[in-house]
C-alpha atoms as a PDB file:
ATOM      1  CA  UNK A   1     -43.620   4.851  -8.510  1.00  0.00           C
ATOM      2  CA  UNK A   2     -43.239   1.477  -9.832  1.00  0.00           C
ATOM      3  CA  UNK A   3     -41.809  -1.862  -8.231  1.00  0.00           C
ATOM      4  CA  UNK A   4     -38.639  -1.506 -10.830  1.00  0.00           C
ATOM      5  CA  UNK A   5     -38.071   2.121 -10.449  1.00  0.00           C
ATOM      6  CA  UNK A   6     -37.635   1.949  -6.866  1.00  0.00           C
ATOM      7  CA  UNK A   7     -35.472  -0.872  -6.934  1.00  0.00           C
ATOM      8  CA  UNK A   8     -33.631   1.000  -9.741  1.00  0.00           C
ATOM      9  CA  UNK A   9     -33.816   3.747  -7.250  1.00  0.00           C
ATOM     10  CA  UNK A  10     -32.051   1.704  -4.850  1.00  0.00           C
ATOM     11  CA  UNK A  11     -29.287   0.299  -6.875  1.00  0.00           C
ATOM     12  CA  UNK A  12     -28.247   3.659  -7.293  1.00  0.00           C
ATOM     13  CA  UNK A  13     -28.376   4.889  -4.156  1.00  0.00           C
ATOM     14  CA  UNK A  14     -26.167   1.859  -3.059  1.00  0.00           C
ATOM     15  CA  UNK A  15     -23.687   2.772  -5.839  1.00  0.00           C
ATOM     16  CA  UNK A  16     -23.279   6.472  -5.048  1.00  0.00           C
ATOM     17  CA  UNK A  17     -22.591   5.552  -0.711  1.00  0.00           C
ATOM     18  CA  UNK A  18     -25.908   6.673   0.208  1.00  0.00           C
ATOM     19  CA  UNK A  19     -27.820   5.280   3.141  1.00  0.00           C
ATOM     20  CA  UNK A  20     -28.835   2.579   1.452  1.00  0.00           C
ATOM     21  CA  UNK A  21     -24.976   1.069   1.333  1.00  0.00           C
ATOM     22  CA  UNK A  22     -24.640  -2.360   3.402  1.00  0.00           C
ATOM     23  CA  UNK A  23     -21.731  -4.403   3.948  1.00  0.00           C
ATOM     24  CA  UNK A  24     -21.346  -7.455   1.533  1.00  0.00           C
ATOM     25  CA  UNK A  25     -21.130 -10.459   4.268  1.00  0.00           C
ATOM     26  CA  UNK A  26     -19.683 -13.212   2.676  1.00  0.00           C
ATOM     27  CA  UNK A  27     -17.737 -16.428   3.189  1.00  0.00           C
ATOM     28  CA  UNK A  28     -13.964 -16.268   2.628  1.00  0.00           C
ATOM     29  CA  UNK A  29     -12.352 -18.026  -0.261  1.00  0.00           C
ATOM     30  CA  UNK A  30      -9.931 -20.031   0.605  1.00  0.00           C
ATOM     31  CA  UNK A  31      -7.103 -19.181  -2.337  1.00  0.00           C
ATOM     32  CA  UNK A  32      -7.099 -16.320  -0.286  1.00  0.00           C
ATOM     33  CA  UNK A  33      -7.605 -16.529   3.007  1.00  0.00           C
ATOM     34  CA  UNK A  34      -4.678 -18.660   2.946  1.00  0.00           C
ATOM     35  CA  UNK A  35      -1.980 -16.788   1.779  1.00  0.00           C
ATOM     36  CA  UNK A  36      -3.251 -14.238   3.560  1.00  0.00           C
ATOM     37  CA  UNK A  37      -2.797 -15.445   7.170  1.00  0.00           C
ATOM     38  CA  UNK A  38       1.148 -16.312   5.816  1.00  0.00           C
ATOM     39  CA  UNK A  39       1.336 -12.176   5.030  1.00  0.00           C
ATOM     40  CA  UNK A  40      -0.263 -11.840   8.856  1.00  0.00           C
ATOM     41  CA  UNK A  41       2.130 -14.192  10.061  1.00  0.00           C
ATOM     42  CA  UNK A  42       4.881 -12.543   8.085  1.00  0.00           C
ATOM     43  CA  UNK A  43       4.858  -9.681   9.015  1.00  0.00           C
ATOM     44  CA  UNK A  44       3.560 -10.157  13.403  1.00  0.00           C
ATOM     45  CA  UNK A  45       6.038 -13.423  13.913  1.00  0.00           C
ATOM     46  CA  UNK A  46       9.461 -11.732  14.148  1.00  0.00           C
ATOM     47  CA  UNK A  47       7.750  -9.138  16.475  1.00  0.00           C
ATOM     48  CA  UNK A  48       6.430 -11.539  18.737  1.00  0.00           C
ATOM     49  CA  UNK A  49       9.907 -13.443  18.434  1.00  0.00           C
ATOM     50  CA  UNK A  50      11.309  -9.521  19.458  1.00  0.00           C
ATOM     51  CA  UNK A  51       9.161  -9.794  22.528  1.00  0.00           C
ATOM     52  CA  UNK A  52       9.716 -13.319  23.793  1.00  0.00           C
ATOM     53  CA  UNK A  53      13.598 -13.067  23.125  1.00  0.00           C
ATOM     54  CA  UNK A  54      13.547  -9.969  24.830  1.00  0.00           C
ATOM     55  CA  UNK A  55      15.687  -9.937  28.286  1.00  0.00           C
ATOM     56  CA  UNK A  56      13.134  -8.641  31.131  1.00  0.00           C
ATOM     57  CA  UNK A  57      15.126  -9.479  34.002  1.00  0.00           C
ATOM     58  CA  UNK A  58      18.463  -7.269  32.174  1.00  0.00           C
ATOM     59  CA  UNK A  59      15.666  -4.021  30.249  1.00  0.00           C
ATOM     60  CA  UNK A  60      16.566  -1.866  33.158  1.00  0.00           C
ATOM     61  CA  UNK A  61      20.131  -2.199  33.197  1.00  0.00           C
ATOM     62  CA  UNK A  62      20.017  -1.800  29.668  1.00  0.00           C
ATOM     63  CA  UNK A  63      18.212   1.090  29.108  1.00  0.00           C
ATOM     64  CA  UNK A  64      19.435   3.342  31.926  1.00  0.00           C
ATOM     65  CA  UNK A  65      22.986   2.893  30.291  1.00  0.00           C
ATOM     66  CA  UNK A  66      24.452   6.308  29.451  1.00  0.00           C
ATOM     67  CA  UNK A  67      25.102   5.152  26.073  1.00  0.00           C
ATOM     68  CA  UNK A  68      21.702   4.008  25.457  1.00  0.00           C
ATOM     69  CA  UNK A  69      20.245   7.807  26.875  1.00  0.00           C
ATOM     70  CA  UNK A  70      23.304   8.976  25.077  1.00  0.00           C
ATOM     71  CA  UNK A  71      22.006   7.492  21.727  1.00  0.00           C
ATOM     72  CA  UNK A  72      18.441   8.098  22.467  1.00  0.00           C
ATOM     73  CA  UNK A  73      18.755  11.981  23.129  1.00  0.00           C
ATOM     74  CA  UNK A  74      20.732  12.336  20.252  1.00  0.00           C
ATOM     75  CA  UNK A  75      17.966  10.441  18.305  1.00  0.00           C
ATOM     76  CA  UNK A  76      14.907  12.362  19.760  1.00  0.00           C
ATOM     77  CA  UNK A  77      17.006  15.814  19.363  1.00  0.00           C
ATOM     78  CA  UNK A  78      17.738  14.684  15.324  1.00  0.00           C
ATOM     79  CA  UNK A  79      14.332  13.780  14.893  1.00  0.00           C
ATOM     80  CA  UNK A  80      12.418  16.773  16.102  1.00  0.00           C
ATOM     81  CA  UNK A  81      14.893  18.852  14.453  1.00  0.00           C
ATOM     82  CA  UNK A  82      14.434  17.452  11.073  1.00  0.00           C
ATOM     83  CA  UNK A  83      10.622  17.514  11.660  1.00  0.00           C
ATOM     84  CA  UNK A  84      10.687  21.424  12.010  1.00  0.00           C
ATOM     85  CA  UNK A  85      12.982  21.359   9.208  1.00  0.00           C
ATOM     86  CA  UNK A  86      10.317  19.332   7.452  1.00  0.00           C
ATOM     87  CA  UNK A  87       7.524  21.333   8.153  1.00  0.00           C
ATOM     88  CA  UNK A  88       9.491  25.015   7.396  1.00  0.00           C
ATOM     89  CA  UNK A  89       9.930  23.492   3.886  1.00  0.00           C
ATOM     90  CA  UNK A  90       7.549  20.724   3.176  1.00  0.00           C
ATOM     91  CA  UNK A  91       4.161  22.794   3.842  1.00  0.00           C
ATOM     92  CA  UNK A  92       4.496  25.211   1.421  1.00  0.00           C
ATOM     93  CA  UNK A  93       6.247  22.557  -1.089  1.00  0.00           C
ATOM     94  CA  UNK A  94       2.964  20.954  -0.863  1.00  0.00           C
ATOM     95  CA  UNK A  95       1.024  24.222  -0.796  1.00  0.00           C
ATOM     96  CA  UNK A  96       2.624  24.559  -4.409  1.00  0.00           C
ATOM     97  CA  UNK A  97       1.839  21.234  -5.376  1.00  0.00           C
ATOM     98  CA  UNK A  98      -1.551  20.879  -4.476  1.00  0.00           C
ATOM     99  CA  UNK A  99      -2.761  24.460  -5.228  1.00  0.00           C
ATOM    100  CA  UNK A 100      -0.144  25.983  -8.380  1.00  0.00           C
ATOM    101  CA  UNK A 101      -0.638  25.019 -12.242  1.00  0.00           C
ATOM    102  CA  UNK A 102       2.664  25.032 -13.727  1.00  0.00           C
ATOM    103  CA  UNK A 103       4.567  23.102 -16.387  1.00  0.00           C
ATOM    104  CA  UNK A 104       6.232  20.208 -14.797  1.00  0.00           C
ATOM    105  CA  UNK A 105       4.015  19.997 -11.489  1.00  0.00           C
ATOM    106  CA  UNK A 106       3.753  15.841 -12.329  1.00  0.00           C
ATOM    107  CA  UNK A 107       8.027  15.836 -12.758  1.00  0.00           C
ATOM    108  CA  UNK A 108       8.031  17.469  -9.424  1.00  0.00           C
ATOM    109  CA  UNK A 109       5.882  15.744  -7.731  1.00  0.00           C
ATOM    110  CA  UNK A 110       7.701  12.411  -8.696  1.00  0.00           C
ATOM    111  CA  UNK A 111      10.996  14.329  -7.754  1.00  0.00           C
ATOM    112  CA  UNK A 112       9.929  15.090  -4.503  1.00  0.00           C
ATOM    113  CA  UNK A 113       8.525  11.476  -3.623  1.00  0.00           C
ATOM    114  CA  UNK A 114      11.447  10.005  -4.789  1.00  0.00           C
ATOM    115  CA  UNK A 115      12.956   8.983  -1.486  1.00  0.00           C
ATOM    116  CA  UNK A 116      10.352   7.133  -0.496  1.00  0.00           C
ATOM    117  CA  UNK A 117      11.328   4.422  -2.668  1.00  0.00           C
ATOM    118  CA  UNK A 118      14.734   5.533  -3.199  1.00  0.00           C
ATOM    119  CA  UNK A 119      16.995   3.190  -1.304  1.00  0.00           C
ATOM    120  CA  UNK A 120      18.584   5.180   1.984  1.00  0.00           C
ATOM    121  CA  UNK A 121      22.321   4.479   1.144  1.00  0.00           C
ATOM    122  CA  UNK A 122      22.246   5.876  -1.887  1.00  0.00           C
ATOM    123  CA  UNK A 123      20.472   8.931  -0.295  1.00  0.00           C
ATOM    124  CA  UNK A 124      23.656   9.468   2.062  1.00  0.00           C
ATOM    125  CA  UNK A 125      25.537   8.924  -1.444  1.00  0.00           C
ATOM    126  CA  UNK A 126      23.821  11.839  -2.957  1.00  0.00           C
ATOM    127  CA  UNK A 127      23.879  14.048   0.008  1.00  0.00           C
ATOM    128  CA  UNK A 128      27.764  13.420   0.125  1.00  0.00           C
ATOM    129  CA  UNK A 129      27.899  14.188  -3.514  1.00  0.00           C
ATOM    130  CA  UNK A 130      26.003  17.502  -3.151  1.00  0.00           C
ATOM    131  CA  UNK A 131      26.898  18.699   0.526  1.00  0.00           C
ATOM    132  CA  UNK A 132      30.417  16.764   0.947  1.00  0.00           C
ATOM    133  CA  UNK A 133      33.410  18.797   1.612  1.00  0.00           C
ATOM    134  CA  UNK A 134      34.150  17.906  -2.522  1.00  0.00           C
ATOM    135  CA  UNK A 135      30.568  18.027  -3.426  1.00  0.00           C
ATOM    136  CA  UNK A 136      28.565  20.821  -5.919  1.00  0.00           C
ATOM    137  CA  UNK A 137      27.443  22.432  -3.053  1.00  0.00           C
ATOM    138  CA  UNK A 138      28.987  21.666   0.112  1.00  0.00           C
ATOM    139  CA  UNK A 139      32.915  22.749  -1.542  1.00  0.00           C
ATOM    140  CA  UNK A 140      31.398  26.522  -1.918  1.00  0.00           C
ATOM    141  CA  UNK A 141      29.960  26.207   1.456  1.00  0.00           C
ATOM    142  CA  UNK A 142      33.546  25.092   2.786  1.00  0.00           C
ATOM    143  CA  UNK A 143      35.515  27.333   0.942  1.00  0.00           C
ATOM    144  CA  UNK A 144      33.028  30.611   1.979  1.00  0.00           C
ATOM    145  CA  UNK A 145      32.290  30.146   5.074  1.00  0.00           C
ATOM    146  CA  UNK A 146      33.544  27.163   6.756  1.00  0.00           C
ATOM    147  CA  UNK A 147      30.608  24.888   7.170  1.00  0.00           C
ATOM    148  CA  UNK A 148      30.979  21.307   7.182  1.00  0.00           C
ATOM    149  CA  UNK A 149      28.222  19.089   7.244  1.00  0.00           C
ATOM    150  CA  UNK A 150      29.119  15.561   6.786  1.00  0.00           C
ATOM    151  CA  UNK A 151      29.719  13.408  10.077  1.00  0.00           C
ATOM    152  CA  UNK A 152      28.294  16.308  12.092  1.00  0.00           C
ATOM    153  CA  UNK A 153      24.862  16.528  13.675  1.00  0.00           C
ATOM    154  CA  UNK A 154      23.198  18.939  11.703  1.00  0.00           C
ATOM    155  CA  UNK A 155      24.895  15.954   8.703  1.00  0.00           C
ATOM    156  CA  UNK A 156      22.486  13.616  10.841  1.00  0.00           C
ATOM    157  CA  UNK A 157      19.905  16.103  10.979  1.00  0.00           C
ATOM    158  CA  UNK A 158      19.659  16.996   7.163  1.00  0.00           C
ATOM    159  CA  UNK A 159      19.792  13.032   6.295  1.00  0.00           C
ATOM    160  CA  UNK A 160      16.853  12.496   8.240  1.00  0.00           C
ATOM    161  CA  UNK A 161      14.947  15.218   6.814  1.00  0.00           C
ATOM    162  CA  UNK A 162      15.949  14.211   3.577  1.00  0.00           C
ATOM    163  CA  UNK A 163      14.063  10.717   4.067  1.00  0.00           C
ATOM    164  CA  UNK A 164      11.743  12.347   6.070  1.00  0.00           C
ATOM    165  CA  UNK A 165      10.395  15.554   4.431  1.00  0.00           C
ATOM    166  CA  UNK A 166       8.139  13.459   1.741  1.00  0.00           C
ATOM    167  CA  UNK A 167       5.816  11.585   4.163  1.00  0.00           C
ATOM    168  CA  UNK A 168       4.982  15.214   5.193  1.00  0.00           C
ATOM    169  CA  UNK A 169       4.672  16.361   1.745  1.00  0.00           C
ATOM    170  CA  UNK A 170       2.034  13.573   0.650  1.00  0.00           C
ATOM    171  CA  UNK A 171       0.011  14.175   3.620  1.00  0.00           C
ATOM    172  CA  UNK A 172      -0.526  18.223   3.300  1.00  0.00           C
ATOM    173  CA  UNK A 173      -0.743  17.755  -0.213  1.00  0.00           C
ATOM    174  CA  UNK A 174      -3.364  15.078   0.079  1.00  0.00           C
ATOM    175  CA  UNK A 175      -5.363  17.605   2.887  1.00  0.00           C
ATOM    176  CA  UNK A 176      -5.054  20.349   0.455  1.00  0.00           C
ATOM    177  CA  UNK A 177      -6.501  18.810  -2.534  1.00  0.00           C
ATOM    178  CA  UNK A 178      -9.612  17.739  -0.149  1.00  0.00           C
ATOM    179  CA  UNK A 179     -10.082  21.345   1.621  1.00  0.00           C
ATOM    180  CA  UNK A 180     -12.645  23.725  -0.441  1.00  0.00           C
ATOM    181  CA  UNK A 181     -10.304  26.400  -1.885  1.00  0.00           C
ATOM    182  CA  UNK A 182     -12.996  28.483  -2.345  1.00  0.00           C
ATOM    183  CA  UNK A 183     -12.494  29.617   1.697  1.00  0.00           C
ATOM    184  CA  UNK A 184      -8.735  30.636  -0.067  1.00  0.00           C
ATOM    185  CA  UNK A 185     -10.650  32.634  -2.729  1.00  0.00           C
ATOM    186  CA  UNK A 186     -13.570  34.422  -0.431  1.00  0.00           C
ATOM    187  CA  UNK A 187     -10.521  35.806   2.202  1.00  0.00           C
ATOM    188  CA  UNK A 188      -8.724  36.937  -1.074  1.00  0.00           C
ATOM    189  CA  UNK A 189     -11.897  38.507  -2.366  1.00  0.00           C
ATOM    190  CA  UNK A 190     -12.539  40.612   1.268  1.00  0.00           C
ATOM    191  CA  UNK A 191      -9.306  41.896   0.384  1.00  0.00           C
ATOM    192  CA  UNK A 192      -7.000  39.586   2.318  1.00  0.00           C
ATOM    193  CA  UNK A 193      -3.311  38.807   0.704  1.00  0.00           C
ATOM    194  CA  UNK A 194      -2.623  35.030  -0.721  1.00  0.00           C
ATOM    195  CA  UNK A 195      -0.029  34.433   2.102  1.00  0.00           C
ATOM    196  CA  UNK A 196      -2.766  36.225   4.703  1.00  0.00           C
ATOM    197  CA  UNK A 197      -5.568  33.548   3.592  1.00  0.00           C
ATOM    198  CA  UNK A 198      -3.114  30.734   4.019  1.00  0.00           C
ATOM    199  CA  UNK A 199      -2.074  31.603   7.235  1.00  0.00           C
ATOM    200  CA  UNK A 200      -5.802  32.415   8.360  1.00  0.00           C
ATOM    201  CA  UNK A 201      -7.583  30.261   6.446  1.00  0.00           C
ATOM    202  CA  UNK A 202      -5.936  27.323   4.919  1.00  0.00           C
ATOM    203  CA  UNK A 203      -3.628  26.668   7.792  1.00  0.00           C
ATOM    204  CA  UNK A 204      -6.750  25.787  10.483  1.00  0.00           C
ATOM    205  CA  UNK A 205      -7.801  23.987   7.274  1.00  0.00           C
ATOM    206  CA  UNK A 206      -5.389  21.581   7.216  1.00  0.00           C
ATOM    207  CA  UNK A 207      -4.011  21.438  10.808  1.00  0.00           C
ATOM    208  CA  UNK A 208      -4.836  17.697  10.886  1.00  0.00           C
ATOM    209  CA  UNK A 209      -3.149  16.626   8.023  1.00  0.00           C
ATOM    210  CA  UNK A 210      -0.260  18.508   8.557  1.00  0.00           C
ATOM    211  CA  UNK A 211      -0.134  16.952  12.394  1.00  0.00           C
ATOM    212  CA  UNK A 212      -0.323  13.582  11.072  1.00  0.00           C
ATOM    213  CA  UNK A 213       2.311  13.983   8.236  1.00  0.00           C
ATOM    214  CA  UNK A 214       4.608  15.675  10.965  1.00  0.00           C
ATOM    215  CA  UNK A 215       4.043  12.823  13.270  1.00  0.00           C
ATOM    216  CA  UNK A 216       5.044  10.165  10.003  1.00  0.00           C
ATOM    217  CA  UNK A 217       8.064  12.401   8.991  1.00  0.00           C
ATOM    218  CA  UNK A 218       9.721  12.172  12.812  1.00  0.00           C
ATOM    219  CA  UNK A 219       8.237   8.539  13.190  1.00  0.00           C
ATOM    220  CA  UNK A 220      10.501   8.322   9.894  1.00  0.00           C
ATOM    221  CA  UNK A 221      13.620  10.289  10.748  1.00  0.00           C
ATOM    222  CA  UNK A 222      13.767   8.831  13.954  1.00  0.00           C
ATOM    223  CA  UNK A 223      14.327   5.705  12.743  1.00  0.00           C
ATOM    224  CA  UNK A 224      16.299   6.567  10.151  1.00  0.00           C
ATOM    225  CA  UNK A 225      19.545   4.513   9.190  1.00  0.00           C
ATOM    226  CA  UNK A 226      21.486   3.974   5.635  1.00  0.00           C
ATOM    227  CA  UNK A 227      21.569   7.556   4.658  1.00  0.00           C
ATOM    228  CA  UNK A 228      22.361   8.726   8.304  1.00  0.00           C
ATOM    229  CA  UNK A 229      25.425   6.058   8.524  1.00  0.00           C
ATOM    230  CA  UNK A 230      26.572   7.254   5.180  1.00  0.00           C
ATOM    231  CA  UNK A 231      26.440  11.065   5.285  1.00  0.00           C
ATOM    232  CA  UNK A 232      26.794  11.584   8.762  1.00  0.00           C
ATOM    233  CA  UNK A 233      28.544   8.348  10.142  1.00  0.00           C
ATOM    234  CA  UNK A 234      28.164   6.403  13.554  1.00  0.00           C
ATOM    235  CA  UNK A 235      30.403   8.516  15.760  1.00  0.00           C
ATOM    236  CA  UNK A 236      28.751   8.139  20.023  1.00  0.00           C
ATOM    237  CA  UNK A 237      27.662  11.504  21.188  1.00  0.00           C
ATOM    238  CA  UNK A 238      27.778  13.070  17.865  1.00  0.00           C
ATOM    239  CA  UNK A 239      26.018  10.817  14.879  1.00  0.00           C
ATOM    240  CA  UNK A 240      25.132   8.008  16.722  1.00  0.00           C
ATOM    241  CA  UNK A 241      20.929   7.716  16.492  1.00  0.00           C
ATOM    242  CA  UNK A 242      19.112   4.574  18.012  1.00  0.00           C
ATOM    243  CA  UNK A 243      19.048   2.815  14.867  1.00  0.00           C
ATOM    244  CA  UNK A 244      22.999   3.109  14.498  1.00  0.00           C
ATOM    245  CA  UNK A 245      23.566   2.141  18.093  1.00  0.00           C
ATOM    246  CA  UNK A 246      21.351  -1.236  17.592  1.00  0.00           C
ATOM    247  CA  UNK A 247      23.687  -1.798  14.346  1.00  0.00           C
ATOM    248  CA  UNK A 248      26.762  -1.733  16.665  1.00  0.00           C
ATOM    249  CA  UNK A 249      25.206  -3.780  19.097  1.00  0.00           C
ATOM    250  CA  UNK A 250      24.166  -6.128  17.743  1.00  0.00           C
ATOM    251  CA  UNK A 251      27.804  -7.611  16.750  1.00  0.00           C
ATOM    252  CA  UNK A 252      28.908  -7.575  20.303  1.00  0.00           C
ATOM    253  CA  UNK A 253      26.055  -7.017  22.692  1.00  0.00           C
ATOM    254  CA  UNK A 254      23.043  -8.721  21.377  1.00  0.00           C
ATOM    255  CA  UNK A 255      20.822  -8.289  24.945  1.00  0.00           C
ATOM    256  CA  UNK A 256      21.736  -4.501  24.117  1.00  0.00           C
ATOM    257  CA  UNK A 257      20.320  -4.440  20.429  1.00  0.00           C
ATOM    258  CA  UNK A 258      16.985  -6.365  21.477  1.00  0.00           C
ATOM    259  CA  UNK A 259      16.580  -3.525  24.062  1.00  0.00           C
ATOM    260  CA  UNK A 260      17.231  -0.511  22.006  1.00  0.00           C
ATOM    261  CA  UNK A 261      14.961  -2.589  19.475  1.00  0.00           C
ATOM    262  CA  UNK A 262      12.202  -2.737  21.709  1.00  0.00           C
ATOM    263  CA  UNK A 263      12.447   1.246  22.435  1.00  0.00           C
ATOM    264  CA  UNK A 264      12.004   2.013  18.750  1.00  0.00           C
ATOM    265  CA  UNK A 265       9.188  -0.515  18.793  1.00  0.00           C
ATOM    266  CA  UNK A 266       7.271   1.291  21.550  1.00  0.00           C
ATOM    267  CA  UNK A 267       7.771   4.415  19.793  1.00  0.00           C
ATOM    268  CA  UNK A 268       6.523   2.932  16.509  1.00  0.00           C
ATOM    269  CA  UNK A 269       3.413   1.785  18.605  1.00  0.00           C
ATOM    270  CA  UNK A 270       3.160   5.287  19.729  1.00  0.00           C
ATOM    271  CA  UNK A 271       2.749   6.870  16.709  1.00  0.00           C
ATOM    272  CA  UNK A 272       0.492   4.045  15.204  1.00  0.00           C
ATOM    273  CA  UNK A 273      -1.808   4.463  18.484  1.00  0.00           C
ATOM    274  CA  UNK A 274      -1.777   8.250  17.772  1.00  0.00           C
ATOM    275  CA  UNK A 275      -2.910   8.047  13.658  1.00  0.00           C
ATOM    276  CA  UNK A 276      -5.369   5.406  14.827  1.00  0.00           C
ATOM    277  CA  UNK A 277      -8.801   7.987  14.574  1.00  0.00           C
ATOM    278  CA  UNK A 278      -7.143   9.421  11.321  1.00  0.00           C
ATOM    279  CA  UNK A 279      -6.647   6.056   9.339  1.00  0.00           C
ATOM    280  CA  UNK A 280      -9.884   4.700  11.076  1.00  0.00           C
ATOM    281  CA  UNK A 281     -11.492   7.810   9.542  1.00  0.00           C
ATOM    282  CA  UNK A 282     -10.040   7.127   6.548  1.00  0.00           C
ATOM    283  CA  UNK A 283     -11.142   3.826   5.790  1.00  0.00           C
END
């Protein structure tokens, strides 16, 4: 082989990922390496500011309050709850998504993400509007059988899957679409029912995507705030998450606020600690 067909050779193999692939090692521009530290410093300054404002000598008076465990139960409870709810629904939503051809399947997709962007307040709106004692939904529920759900728990429990439910979503979807569905097909083709080669097949399949998009959608609910304070309300004992009780707080106690603050930060931690080997994977 020639000089200029292995180097030909090469180029290609470095294009397609192979072996061959180094790392471009480079010096950084400055037009961007500026603005750049400015977004690090953005976004890590008011964190560190959380930290060094924090009241050390006061944290354990704080958070062995009863209505800081009061709050943070209630949160933890909400959270998990919404998860399952999450998972119940959002697996096979994404199941559909990733695996169905139907008319539509782009519009539904775009439905279904749309609280991710959508702004949390006007999520509590529409929940009001559809599940409030006057909305399309919630007045039959009323009128039948005498089921409130606004400014209850299970209100704070369907807010926060409401917000919740699509980070799940996007991550089975996104595990589906990279599992082989021929596994799906050979189970079906032994003789094994759809809903039998999902559950034995597909589920093992995708056990790690749907652990990391359950982890997101609690990580998410938990700290959940504008639709919870709208369609449930921020009643102690009852509605009253973490994220409402640093609200309150934080117009009479600030000490308080920065300590329920730096719980949810921990948490947030947490969760970032435990998707490390997934995004690490990933990139």
């Amino acid at each position: 082989m020639s000089p200029t067909s292995d180097k030909a050779a090469a180029a290609t193999e470095s294009l397609r990922g192979g072996p061959r692939r180094r790392r471009v090692r480079s010096g950084v521009p400055l037009p961007l390496l500026f603005p750049a530290l400015i977004g690090l410093a953005f976004l890590v300054v008011p964190l560190i500011a959380l930290l060094v404002r924090t009241p050390w000598h006061s944290l354990p008076e704080q958070l062995t309050s009863p209505d800081v465990w009061q709050a943070l139960r209630l949160s933890l409870i909400c959270a998990t709850a919404a998860t399952a709810v999450s998972l119940v629904l959002g697996v096979p939503l994404a199941w559909l998504l990733a695996r169905v051809e139907f008319p539509g399947r782009g519009l539904v997709r775009a439905l279904v993400t749309l609280p991710l962007v959508l702004p949390p307040v006007v999520g509590g709106v529409a929940l009001l509007m559809a599940l409030g004692r006057n909305g399309i939904v919630g007045q039959w529920l009323d009128s039948w059988f005498g089921i409130t759900l606004p400014f209850t728990t299970t209100g704070v429990v369907i807010a926060e899957a409401f917000v919740a439910m699509p980070f799940l979503v996007i991550s089975v979807e996104g595990t589906l679409r990279a599992a082989d569905p021929r596994y799906e097909e050979a189970a079906t083709t032994l003789g094994a029912s759809r809903f039998t080669a999902f559950r034995r097949v597909t589920l093992p399949l995708i056990a790690p995507g749907i652990a990391a998009g359950a982890v997101l959608a609690w990580a998410r609910a938990l700290g959940e705030f504008g639709a919870t304070i709208t369609f449930a309300g921020n009643f102690p004992g009852r509605t009253q998450t973490m994220p409402l009780a640093v609200y309150l707080a934080l117009q009479s106690e600030p000490e308080a606020a920065i300590a329920l603050s730096l719980v949810l930060l921990a948490v947030s931690i947490a969760v970032l600690a435990g998707l490390r080997d997934r995004w690490m994977s990933a990139g």
